[in-house]
Protein backbone atom coordinates (compact mmCIF):
# COMPACT_ATOMS: atom_id res chain seq x y z
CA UNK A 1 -10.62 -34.90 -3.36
CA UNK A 2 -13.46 -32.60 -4.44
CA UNK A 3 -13.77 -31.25 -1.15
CA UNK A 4 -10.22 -30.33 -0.80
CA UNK A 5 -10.13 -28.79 -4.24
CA UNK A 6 -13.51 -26.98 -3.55
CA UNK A 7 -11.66 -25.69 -0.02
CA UNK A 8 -8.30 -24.33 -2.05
CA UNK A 9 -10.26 -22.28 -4.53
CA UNK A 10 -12.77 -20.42 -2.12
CA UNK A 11 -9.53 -19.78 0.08
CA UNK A 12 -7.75 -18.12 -2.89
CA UNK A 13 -10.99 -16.64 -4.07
CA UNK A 14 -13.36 -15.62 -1.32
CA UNK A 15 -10.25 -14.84 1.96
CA UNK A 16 -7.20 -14.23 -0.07
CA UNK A 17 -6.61 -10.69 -1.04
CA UNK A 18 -6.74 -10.49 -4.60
CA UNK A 19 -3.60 -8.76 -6.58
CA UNK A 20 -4.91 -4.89 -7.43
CA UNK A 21 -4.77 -5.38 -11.28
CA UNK A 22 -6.98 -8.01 -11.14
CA UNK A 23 -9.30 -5.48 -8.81
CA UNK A 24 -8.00 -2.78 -11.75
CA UNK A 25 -9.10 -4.62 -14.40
CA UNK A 26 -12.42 -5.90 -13.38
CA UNK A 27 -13.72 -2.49 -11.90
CA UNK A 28 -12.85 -0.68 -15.40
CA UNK A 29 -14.72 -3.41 -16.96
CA UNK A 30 -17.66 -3.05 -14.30
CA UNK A 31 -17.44 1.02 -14.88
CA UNK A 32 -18.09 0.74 -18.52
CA UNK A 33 -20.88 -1.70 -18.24
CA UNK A 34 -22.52 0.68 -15.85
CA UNK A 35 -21.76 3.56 -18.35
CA UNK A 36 -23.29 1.48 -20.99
CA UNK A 37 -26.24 0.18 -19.04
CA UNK A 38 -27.25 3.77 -18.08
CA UNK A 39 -24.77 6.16 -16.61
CA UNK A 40 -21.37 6.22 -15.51
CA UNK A 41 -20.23 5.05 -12.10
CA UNK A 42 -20.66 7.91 -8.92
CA UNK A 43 -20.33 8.13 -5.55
CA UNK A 44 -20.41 11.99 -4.31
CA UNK A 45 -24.19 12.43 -5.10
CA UNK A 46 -25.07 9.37 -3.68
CA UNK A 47 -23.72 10.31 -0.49
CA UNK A 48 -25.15 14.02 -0.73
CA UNK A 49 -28.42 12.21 -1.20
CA UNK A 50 -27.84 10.36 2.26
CA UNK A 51 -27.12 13.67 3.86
CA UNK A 52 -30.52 15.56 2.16
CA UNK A 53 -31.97 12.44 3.62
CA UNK A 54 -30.85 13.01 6.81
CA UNK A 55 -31.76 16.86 7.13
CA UNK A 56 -35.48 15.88 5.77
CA UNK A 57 -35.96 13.69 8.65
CA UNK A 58 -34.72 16.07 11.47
CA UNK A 59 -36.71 19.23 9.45
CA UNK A 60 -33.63 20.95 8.60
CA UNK A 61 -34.68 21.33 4.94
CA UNK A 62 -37.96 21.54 3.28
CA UNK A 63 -39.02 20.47 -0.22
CA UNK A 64 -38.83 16.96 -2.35
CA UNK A 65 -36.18 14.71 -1.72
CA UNK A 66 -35.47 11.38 -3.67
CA UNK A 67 -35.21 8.86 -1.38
CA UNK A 68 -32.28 6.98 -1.32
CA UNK A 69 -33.51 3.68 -3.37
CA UNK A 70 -34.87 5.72 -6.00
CA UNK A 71 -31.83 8.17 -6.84
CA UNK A 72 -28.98 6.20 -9.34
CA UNK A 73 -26.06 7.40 -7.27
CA UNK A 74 -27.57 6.56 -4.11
CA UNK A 75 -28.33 2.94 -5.17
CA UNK A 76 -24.92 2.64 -7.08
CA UNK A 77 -23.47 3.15 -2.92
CA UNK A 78 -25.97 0.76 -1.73
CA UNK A 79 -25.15 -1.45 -4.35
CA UNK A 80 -21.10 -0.91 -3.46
CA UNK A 81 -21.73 -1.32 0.33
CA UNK A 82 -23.78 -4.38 -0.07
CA UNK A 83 -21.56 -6.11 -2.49
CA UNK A 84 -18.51 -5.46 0.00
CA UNK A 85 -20.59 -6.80 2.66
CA UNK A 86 -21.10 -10.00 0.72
CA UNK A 87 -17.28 -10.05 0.15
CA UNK A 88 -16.53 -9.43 3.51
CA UNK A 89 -18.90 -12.65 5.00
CA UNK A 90 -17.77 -14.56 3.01
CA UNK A 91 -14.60 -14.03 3.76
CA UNK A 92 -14.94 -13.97 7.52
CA UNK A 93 -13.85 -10.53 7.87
CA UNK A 94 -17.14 -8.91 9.17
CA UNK A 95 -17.51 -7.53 12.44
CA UNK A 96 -17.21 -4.25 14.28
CA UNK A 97 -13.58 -3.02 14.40
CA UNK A 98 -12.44 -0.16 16.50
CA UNK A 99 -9.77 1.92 16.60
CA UNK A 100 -8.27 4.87 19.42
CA UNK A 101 -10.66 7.38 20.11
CA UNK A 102 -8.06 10.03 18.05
CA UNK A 103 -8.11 8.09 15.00
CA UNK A 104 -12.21 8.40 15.39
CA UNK A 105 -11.18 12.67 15.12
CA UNK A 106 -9.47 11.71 12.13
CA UNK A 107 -12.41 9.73 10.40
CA UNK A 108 -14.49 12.41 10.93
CA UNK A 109 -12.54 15.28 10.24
CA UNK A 110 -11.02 13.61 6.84
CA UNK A 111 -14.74 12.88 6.10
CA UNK A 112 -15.47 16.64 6.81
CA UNK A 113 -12.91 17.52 4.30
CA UNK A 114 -13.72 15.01 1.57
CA UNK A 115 -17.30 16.55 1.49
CA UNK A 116 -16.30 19.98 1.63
CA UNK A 117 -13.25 19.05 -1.57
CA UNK A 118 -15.96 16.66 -3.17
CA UNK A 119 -18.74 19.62 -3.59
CA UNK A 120 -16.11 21.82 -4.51
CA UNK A 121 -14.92 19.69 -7.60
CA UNK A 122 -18.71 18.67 -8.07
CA UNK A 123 -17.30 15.43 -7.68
CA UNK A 124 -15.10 12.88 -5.93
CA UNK A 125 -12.38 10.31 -6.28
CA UNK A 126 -15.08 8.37 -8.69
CA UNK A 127 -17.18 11.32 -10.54
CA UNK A 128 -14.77 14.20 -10.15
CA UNK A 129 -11.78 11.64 -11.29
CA UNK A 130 -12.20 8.01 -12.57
CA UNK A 131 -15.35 8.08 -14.30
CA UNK A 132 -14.66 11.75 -14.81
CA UNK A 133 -11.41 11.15 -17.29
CA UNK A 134 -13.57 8.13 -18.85
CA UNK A 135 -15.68 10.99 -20.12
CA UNK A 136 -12.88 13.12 -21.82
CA UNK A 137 -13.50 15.66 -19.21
CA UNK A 138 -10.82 18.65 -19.07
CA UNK A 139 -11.53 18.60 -14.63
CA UNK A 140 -10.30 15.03 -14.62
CA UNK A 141 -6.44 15.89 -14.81
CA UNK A 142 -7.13 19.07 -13.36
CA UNK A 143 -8.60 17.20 -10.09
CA UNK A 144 -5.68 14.56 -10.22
CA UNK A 145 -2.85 17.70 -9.71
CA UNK A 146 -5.28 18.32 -6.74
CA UNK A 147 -5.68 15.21 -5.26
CA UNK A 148 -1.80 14.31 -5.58
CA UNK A 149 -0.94 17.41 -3.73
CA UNK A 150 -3.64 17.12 -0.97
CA UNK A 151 -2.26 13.73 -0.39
CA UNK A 152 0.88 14.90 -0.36
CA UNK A 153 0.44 17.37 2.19
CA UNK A 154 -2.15 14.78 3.89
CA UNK A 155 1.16 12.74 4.15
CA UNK A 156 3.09 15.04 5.97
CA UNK A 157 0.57 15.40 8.50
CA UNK A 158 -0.18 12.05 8.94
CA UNK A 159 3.91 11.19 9.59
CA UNK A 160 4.20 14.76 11.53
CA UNK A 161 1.06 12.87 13.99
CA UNK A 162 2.76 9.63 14.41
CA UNK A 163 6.20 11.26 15.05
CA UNK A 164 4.64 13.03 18.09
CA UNK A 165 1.58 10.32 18.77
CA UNK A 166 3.17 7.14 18.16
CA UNK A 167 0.82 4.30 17.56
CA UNK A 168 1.10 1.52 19.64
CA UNK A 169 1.48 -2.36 18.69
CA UNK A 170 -0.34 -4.30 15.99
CA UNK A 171 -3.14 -5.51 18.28
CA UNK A 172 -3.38 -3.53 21.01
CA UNK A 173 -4.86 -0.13 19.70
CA UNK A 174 -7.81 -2.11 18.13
CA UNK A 175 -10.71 -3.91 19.04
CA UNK A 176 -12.83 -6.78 16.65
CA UNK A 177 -16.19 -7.88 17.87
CA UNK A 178 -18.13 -10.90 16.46
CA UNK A 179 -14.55 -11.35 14.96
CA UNK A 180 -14.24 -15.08 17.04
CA UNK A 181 -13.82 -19.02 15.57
CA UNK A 182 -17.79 -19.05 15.46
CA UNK A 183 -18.47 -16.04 13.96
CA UNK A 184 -15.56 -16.72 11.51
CA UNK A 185 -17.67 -20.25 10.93
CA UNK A 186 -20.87 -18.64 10.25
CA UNK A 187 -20.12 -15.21 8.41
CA UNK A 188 -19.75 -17.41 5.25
CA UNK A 189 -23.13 -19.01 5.27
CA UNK A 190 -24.66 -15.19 6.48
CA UNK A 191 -22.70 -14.34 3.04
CA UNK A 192 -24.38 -16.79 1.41
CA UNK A 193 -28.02 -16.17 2.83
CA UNK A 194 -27.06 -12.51 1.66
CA UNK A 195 -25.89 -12.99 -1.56
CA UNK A 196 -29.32 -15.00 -2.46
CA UNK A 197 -31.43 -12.55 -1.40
CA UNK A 198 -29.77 -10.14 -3.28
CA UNK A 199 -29.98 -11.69 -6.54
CA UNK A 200 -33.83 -12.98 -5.86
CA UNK A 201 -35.11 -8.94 -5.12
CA UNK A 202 -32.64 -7.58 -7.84
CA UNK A 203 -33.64 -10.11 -10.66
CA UNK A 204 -37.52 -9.53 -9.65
CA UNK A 205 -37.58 -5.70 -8.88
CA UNK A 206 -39.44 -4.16 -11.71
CA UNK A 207 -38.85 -0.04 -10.84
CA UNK A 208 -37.01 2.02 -13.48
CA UNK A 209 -34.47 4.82 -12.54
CA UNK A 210 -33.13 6.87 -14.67
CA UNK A 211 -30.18 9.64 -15.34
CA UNK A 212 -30.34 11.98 -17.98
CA UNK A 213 -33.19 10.70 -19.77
CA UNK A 214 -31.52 7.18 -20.01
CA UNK A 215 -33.40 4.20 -17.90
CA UNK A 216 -32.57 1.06 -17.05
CA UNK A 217 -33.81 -1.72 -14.01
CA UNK A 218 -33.04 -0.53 -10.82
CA UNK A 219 -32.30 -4.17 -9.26
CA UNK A 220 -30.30 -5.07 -12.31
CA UNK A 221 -28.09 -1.56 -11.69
CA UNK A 222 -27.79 -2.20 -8.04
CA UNK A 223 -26.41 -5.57 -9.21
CA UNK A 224 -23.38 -3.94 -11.59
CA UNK A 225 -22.54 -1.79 -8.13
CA UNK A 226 -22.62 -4.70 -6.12
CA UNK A 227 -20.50 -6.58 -8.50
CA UNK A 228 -18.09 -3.33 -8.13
CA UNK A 229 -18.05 -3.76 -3.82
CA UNK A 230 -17.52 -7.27 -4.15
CA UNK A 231 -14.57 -6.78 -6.17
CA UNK A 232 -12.86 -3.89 -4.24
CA UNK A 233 -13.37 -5.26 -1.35
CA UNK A 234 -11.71 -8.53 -2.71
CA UNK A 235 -8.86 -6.59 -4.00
CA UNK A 236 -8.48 -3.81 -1.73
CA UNK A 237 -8.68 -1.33 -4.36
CA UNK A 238 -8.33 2.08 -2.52
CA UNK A 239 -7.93 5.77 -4.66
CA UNK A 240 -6.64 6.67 -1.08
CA UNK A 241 -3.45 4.16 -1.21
CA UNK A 242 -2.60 5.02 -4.77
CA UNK A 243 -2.07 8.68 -4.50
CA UNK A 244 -0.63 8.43 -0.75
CA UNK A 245 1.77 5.52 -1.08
CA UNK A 246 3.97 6.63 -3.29
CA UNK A 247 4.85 9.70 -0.53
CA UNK A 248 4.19 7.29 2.47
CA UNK A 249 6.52 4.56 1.93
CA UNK A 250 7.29 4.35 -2.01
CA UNK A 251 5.04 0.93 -3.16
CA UNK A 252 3.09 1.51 -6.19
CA UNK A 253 1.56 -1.25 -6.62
CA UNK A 254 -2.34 0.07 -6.05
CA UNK A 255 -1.08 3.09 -7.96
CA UNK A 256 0.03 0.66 -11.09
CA UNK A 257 -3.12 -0.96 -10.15
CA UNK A 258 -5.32 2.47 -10.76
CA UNK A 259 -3.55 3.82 -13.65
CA UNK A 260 -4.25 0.25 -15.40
CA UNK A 261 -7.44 0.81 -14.58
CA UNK A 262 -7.92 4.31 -15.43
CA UNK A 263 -6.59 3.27 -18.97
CA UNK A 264 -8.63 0.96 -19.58
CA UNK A 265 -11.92 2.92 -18.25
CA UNK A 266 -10.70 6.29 -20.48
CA UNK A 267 -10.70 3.54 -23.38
CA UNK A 268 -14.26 2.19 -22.57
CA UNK A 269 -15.74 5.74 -22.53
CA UNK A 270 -13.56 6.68 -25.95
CA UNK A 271 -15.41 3.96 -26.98
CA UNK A 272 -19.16 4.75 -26.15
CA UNK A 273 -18.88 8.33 -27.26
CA UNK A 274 -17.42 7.68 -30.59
CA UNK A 275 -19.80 5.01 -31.62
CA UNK A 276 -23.19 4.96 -32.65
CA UNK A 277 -23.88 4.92 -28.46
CA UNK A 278 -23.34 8.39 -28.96
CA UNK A 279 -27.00 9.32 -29.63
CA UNK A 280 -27.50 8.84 -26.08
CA UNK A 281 -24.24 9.75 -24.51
CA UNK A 282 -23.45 13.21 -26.23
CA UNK A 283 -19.85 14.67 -26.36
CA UNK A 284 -20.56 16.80 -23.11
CA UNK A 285 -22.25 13.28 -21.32
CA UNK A 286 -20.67 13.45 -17.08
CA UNK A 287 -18.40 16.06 -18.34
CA UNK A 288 -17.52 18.06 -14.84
CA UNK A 289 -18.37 21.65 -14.34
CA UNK A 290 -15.48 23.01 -12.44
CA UNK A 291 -12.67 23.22 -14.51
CA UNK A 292 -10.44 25.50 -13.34
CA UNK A 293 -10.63 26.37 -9.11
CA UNK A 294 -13.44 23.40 -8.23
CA UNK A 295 -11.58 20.73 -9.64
CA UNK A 296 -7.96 22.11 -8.57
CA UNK A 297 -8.95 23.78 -4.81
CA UNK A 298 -11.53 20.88 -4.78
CA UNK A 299 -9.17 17.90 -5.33
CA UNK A 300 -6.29 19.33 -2.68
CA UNK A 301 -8.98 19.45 -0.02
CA UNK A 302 -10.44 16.06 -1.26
CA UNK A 303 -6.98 15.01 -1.42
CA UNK A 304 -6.01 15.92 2.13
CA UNK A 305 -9.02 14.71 3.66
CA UNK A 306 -9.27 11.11 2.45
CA UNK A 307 -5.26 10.44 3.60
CA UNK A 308 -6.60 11.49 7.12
CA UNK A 309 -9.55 9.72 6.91
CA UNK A 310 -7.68 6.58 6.03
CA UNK A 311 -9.83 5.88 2.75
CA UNK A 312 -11.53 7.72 -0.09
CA UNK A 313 -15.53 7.75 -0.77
CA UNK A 314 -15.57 4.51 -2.60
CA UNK A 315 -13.25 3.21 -0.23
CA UNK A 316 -14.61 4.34 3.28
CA UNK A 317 -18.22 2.81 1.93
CA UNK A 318 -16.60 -0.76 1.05
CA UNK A 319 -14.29 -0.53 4.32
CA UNK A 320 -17.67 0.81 6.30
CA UNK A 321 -19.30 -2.40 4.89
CA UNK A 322 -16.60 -4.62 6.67
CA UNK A 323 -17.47 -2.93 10.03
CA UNK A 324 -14.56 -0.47 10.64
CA UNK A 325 -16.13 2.15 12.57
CA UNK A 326 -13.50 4.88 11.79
CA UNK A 327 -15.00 5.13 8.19
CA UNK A 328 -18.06 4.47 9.31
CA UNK A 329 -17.69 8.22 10.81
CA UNK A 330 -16.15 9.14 8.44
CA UNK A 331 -19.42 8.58 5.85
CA UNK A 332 -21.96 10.43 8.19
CA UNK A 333 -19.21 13.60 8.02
CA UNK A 334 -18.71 13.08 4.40
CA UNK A 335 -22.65 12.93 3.58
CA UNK A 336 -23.25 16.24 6.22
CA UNK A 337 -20.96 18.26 4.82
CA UNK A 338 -21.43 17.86 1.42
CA UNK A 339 -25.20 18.01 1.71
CA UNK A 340 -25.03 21.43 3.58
CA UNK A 341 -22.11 22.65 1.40
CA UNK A 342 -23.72 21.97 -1.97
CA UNK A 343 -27.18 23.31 -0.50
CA UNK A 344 -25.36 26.78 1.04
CA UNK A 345 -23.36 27.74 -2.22
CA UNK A 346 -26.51 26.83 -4.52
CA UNK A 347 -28.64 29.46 -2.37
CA UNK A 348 -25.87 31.96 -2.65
CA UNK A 349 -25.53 31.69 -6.40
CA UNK A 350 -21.93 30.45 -5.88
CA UNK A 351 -22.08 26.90 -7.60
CA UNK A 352 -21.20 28.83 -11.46
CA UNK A 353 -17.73 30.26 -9.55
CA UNK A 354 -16.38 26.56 -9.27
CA UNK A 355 -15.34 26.05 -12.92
CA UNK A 356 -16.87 25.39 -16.17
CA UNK A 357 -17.64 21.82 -18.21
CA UNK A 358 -14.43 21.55 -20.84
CA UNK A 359 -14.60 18.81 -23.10
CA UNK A 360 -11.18 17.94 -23.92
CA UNK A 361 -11.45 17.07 -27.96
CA UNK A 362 -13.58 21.25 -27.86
CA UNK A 363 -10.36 22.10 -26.50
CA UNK A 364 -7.65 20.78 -28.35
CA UNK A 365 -8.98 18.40 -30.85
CA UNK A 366 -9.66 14.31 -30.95
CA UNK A 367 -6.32 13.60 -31.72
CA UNK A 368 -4.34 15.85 -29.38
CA UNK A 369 -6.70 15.01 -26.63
CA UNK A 370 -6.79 11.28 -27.20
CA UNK A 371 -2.81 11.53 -26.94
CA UNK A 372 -2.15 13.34 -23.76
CA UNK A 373 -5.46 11.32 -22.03
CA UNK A 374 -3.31 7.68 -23.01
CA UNK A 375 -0.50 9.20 -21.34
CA UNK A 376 -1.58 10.35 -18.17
CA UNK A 377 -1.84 6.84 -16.87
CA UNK A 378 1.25 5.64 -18.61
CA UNK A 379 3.48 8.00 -17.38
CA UNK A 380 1.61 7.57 -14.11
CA UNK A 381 2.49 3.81 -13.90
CA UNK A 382 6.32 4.13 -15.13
CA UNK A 383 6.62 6.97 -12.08
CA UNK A 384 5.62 4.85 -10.11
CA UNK A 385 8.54 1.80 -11.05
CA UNK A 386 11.06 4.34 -10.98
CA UNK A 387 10.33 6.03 -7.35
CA UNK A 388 9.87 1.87 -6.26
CA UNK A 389 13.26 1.76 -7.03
CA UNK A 390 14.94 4.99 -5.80
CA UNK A 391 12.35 6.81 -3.73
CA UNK A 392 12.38 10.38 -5.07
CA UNK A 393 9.03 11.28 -3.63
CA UNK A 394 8.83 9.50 -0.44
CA UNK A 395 8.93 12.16 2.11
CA UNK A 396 11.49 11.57 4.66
């Protein structure tokens, strides 16, 4: 009896895909803790770190680098990727999954793009978005007209490919390795081994990190981002899906799922900067510099690229973490980029051209600001019921 009960809730909790509000909810909740703990939750200069990591190695760049386990953003992706690894053993969904040699192009080419977008709105789906509007930051909206119509137009070229490249059955244009009945039997106890060894180094690893002149335990940060992989892995939370969906083939349920959670996140952050908390997250605390072109110009490109790519930064890093080699590529293109973009315009003076940090309540008062920042997301979820139920946007 134990057994079988024991059996039925790691099914529905460790294999079953969990609904996306529960993924929603548990990531805002996750976000604010991390903005509490020490800084709010990033991806793009994580992944730029990878990249200046890479180019110190080969000699392309000279000069101090942070290694990768000693830079917040950096160990907030670790963190993601090895908390979606976790999920993923456990679940018996690890292995090595390829795809056709095009949709390889289009990892790498959409990762291109989300680098190049991502330095250009000093941020990505997470910094120059998500965490972004949890800071009352003007570029947040700005970046959300951007990404809605690069995923539009990502859209149309994605159904303009298939009409002329069609893709052929469910099983036959992929490839799983280590994806067999014993594998499937042993990925859960490699979970397990994983998860344990985790905990033990995080829980014992003494070095401090820090972000604007907050600190906090690295192992015990690494541990909130891992919590964060775990979970949208579990729930398939995906940026990506929300904003293309709704033009693909009309469900909005991840984009419900994201404007719930987006809510919630903008209410955690309204939260820390109005309380006492504020002594160490100031009004201006992650408020994006590139309001107007970066965030606008910036998101489109973003936008574009992470509908071709077939996932978004947070997303290719949880879905590289389950072995799909597509966004695998689509990382290493995403770090490149960015790292060389970010690098070129800083030498040329260029970075001051992308925008400026607004603070929404500087622009248009508390009140005024608070309103129209509760409303995004509404209005954002009730679109989405209405063109569930008659289409408007879905692109024929």
């Amino acid at each position: 009896m134990a057994a079988s009960i024991f059996s039925a809730e790691y099914e529905r909790i460790f294999k079953k895909t969990w609904p996306p509000i529960t993924g929603a909810v548990l990531l805002a909740v996750a976000s604010i803790y991390m903005y509490m703990f020490m800084r709010p939750w990033g991806v793009y200069d994580g992944i730029v770190n990878w990249g200046d990591n890479v180019f110190a190695a080969l000699g392309l760049i000279e000069g101090p680098i942070t290694p990768p386990m000693q830079f917040s953003t950096s160990i907030s992706c670790i963190g993601l990727f090895a908390g979606a690894v976790v999920a993923a053993l456990l679940a018996s969904k690890g292995g090595i999954h390829l795809v056709r040699p095009r949709d390889y192009a289009f990892g790498i080419v959409g990762g291109a793009l989300m680098g190049f977008g991502g330095t250009l709105a000093r941020g990505c789906n997470v910094g120059g978005f998500y965490t972004s509007f949890a800071a009352f930051s003007a570029a947040a909206p700005l970046m959300m007209i951007g990404l809605f119509a690069g995923a539009y137009l990502g859209t149309h070229f994605y159904l303009f490919d298939l009409g002329n490249h069609p893709r052929p059955p469910a099983g036959y244009s992929s490839k799983s390795f280590f994806a067999g009945a014993t594998s499937k039997k042993i990925q859960p106890l490699l979970g397990l081994g994983l998860l344990v060894a985790l905990l033990f180094w995080a829980l014992s690893d003494d070095f401090d990190v820090s972000y604007e002149g907050i600190s906090a335990k690295r192992g015990l940060f690494f541990l909130i981002a891992a919590f964060m992989g775990f979970v949208m892995h579990r729930s398939h939370f995906c940026f990506a899906r929300a904003f293309r969906e709704p033009f693909m083939s009309g469900d909005g349920k991840m984009s419900r799922a994201v404007a719930v959670s987006l809510l919630l996140v903008f209410m955690g952050g309204l939260m820390i900067k109005g309380t006492d908390l504020e002594d160490l997250r100031y009004a201006s605390f992650f408020v994006n510099p590139s309001v107007w072109a970066g965030s606008l110009v910036g998101g489109l490109i973003f936008g574009f690229g992470m509908v071709v790519a077939g996932g978004c930064a947070s997303g290719s890093i949880w879905r590289a973490a389950e072995g799909q080699i597509r966004l695998i590529l689509a990382l290493v293109a995403f770090a490149l980029v960015s790292a060389a973009t970010q690098r070129w315009l800083a030498a040329e003076d260029l970075m001051g051209l992308l925008g400026k940090a607004v603070f929404i309540p500087d622009l248009m008062g508390w009140g005024l600001g608070i309103a129209l920042f509760l409303a995004i997301p509404v209005v954002w979820y009730f679109l989405t019921l209405y063109n569930e139920k008659h289409n408007t946007f879905v692109i024929d």
